[in-house]
Protein backbone atom coordinates (compact mmCIF):
# COMPACT_ATOMS: atom_id res chain seq x y z
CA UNK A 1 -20.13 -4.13 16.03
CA UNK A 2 -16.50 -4.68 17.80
CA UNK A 3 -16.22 -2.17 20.53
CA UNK A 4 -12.95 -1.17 22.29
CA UNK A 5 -12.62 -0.48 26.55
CA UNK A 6 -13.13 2.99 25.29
CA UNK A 7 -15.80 2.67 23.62
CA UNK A 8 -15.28 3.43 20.49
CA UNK A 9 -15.66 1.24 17.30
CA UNK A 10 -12.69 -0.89 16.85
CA UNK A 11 -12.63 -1.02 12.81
CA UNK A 12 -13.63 2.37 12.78
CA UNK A 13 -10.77 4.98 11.03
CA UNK A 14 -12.94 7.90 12.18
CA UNK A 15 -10.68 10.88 12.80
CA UNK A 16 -7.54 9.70 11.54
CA UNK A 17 -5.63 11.13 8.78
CA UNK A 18 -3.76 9.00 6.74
CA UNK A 19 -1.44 8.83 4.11
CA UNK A 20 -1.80 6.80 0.98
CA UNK A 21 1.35 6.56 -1.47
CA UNK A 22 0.45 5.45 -5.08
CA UNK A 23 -3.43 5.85 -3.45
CA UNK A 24 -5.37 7.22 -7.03
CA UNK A 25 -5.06 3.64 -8.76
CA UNK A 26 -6.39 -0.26 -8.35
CA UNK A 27 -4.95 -1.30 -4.91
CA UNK A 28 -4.47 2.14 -3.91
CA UNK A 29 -7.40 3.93 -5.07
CA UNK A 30 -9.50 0.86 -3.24
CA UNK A 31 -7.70 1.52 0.42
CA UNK A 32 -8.23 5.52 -0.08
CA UNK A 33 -12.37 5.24 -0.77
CA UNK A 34 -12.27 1.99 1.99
CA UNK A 35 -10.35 4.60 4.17
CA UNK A 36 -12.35 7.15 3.91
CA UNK A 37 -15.56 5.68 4.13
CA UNK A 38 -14.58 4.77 7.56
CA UNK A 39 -14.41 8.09 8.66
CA UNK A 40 -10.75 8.40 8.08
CA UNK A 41 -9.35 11.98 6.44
CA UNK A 42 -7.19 10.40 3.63
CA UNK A 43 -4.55 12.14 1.36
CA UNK A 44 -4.22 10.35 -1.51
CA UNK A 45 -0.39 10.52 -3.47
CA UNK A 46 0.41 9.82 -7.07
CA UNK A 47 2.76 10.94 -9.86
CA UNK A 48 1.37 11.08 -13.37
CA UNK A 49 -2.34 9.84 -14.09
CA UNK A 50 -4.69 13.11 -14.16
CA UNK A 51 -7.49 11.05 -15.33
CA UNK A 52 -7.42 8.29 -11.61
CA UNK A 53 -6.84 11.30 -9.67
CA UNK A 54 -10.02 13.31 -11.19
CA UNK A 55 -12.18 10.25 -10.83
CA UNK A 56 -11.04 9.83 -7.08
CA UNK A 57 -12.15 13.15 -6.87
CA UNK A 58 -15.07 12.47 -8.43
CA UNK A 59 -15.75 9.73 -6.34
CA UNK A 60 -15.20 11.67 -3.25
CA UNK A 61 -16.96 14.61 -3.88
CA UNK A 62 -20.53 12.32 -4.90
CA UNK A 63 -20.04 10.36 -1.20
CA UNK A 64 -19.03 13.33 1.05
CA UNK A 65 -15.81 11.80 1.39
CA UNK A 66 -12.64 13.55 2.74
CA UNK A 67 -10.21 12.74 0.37
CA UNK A 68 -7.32 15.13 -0.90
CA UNK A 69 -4.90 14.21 -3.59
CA UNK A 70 -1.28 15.00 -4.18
CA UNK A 71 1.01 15.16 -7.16
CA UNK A 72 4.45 14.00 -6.28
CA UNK A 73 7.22 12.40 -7.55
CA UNK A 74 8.40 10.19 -4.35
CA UNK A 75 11.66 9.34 -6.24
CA UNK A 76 12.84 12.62 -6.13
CA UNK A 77 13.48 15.71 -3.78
CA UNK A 78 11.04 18.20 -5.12
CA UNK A 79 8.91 15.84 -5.01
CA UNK A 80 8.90 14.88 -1.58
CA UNK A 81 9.11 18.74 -0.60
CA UNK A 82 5.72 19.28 -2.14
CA UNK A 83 4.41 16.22 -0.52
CA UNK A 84 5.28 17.66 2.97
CA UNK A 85 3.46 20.73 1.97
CA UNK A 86 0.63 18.78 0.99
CA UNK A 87 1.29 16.97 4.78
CA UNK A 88 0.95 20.97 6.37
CA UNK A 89 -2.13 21.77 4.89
CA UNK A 90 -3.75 18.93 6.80
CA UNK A 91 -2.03 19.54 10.15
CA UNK A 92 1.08 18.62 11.82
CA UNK A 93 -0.23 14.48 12.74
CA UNK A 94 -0.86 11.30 10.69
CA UNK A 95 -2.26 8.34 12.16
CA UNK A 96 -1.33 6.30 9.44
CA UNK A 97 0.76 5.49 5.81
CA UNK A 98 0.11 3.35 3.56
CA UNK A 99 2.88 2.82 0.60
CA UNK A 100 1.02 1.64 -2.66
CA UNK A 101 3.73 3.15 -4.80
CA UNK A 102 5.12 0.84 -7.15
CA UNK A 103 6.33 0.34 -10.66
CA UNK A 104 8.73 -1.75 -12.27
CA UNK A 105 9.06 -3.91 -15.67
CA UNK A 106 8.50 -7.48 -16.65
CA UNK A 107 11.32 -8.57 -18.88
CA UNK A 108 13.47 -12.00 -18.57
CA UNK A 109 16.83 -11.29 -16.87
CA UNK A 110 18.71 -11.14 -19.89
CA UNK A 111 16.69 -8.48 -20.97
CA UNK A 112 16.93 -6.22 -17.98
CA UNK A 113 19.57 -3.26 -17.53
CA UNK A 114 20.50 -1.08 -14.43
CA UNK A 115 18.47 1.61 -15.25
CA UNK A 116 15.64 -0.76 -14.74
CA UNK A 117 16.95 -1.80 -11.12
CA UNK A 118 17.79 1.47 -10.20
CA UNK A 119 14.13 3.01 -11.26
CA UNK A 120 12.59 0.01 -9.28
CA UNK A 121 14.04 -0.14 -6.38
CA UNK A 122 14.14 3.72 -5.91
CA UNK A 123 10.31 3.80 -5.53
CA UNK A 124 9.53 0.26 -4.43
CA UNK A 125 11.97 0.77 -1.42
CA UNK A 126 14.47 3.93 -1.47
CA UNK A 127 11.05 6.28 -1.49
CA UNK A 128 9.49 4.02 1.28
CA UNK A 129 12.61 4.67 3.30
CA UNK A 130 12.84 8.18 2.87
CA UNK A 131 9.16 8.83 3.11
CA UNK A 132 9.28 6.75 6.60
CA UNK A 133 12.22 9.69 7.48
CA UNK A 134 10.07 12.47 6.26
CA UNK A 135 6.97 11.62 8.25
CA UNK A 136 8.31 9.74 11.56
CA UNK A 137 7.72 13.06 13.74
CA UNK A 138 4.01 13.70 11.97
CA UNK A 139 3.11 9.53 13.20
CA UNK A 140 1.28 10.01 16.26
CA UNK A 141 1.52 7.18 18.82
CA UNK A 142 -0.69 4.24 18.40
CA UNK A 143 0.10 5.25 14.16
CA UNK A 144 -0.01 2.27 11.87
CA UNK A 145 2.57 2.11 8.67
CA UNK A 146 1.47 -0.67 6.63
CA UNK A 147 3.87 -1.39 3.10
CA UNK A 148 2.03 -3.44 -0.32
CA UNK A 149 3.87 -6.21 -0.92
CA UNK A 150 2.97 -9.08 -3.43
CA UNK A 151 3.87 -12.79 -3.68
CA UNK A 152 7.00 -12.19 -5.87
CA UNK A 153 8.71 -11.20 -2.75
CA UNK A 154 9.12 -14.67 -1.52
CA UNK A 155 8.32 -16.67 -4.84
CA UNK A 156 9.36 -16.64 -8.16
CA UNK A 157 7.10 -15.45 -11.15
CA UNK A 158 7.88 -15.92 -14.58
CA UNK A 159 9.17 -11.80 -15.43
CA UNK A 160 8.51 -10.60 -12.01
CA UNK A 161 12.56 -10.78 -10.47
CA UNK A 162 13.21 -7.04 -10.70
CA UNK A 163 9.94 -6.67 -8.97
CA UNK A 164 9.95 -9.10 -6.55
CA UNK A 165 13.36 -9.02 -5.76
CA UNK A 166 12.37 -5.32 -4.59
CA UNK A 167 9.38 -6.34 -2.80
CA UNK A 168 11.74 -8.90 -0.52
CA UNK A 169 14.05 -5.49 -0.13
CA UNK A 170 10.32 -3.30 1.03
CA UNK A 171 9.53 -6.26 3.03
CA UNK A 172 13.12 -6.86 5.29
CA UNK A 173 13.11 -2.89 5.73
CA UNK A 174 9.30 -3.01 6.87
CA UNK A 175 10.57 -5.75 9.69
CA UNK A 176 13.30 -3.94 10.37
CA UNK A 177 11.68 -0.74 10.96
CA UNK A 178 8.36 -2.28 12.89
CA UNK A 179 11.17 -3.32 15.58
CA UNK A 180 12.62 0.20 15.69
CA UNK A 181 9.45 2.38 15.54
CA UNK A 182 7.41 -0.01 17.90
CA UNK A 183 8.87 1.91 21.38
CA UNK A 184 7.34 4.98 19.73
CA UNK A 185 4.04 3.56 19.50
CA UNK A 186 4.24 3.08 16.27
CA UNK A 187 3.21 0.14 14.31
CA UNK A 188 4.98 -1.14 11.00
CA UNK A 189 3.20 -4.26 9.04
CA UNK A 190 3.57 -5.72 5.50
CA UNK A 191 -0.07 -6.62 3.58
CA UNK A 192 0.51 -9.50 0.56
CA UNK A 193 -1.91 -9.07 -2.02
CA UNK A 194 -2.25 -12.46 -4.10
CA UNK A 195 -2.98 -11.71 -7.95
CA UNK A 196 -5.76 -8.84 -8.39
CA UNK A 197 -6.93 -7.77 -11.71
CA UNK A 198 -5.42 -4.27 -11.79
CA UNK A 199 -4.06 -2.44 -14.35
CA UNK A 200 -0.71 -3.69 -13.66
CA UNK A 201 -1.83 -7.54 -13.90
CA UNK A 202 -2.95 -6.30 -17.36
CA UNK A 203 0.74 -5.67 -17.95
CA UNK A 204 2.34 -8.45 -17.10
CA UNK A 205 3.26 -10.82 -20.22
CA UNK A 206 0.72 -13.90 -20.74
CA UNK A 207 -1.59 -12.27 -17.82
CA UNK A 208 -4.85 -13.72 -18.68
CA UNK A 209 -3.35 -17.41 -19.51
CA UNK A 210 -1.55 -16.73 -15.89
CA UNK A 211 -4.73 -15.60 -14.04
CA UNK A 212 -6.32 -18.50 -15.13
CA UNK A 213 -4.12 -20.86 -13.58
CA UNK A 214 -3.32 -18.84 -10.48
CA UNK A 215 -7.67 -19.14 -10.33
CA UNK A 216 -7.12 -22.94 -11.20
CA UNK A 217 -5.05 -23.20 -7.76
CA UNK A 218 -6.77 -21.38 -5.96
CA UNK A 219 -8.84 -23.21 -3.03
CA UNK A 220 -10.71 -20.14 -2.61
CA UNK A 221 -11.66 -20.83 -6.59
CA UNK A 222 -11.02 -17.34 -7.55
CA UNK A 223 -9.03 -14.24 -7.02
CA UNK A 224 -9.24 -11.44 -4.19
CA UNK A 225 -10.19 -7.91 -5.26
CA UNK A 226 -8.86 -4.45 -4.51
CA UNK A 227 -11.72 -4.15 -2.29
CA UNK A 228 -10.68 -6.87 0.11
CA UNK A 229 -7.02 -5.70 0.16
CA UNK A 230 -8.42 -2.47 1.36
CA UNK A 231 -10.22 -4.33 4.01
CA UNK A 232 -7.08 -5.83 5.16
CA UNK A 233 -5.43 -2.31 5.01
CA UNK A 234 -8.19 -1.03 7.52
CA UNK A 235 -7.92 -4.18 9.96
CA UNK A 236 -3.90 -3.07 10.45
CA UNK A 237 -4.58 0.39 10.89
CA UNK A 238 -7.37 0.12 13.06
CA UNK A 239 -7.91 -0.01 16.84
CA UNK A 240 -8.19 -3.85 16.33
CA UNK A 241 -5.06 -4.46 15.42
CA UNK A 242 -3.27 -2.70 18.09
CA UNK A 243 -1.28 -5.45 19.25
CA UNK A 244 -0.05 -6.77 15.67
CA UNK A 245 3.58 -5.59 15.06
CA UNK A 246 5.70 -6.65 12.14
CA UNK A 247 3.41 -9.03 10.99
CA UNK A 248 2.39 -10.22 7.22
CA UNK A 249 -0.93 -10.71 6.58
CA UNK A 250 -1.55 -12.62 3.37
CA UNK A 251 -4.38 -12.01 1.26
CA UNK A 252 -5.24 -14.69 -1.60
CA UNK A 253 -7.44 -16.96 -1.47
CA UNK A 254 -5.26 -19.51 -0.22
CA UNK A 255 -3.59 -19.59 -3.18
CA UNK A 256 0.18 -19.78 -0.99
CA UNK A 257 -0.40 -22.34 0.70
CA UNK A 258 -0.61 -24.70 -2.08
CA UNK A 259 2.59 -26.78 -3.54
């Protein structure tokens, strides 16, 4: 066990409260039960499936865990009002946020249309921005933000521009704002997942033909899971990684590094 000059456990996330955007699903519902399980108090955000959210619940409520959810959409006003309420209820500090949120569609270019840009980059980056706005005062110092990114932010997929063209955008803004928020003690990182079997893998056109090859390059010989994403999630909010500021931290098997 890592122990800090204070003594206290340095992957430990006991007594923080943190926020997890998009946090009921795959990726996100992973870093909300990993959160919690480390002691952390963890409000868990997401916009339309009932059914993740119950099972979170579920979840939560069979392991003791302190996990709340909230409905909101993040794209929107109201929706960001009754997040803040949600925000109250807890008390007026967060230690951390997490931004999971994400959607998006996998068409060629010739078959995307503005309303698809402007849906995807108001959630993968507008919400981040505006969510960073609504909570700055709440971040306590020594708080960790850490933002989801994914390797179409710096590579191209086949049907993946809109979305990784607005995970570049969530990752620029990310270093941007880890140099501005860092005299307030607070830290801003970006976590790369490589390809995880989610729901929104499932999606993607040709996803099992794809997943096969990504496994086929893969030195590691097969792909991460939700499970060690959330693992990654805790490291950057945690006491250990106090001293990492605007830093990536790439999660996939190896599967990057290869030409």
């Amino acid at each position: 066990m890592a122990i800090a000059a204070n003594g206290t456990e340095l992957f430990s996330l006991s007594g923080k409260t943190i926020l997890v955007a998009g946090g009921t699903r795959g990726i996100g519902q992973a870093i909300s039960l990993r959160f919690a399980r480390s002691g952390a108090r963890v409000i868990s955000n997401y916009l339309r499936n009932e059914q993740a959210a119950e099972h979170l619940m579920t979840i939560a409520a069979e392991e003791d865990l302190a996990i709340s959810v909230c409905r909101a959409d993040l794209t929107s006003e109201k929706g960001l009002e009754q997040l803040d309420h949600a925000l109250q209820q807890q008390g007026p500090h967060l230690s951390g946020l997490v931004y999971c949120a994400a959607t998006g569609v996998h068409r060629s270019f010739d078959e995307l249309t503005e309303r698809h840009f402007d849906w995807t980059f108001s959630l993968n980056v507008r919400a981040f921005f505006k969510l960073i706005k609504l909570t700055k005062e709440r971040l306590i110092k020594g708080a960790s933000v850490v933002a989801i990114s994914s390797w179409g932010a710096t590579r191209v997929l086949p049907y993946y521009s809109m979305v990784g063209s607005s995970k570049g955008a969530l990752e620029a803004l990310a270093r941007h704002l880890a140099v501005e928020l860092a005299p307030a003690g607070i830290r801003v990182n970006i976590l790369t997942a490589g390809a995880v079997f989610t729901d929104a893998w499932k999606a993607m056109p040709e996803s099992e033909a794809r997943i096969a090859e990504i496994i086929r390059r893969t030195p590691a010989g097969r792909l991460v899971t939700a499970d060690e994403v959330a693992f990654g999630a805790q490291f950057l909010c945690s006491e250990a990684a106090a001293g990492i500021v605007g830093h990536t931290l790439i999660l996939d098997g190896g599967a990057g590094i290869m030409a």
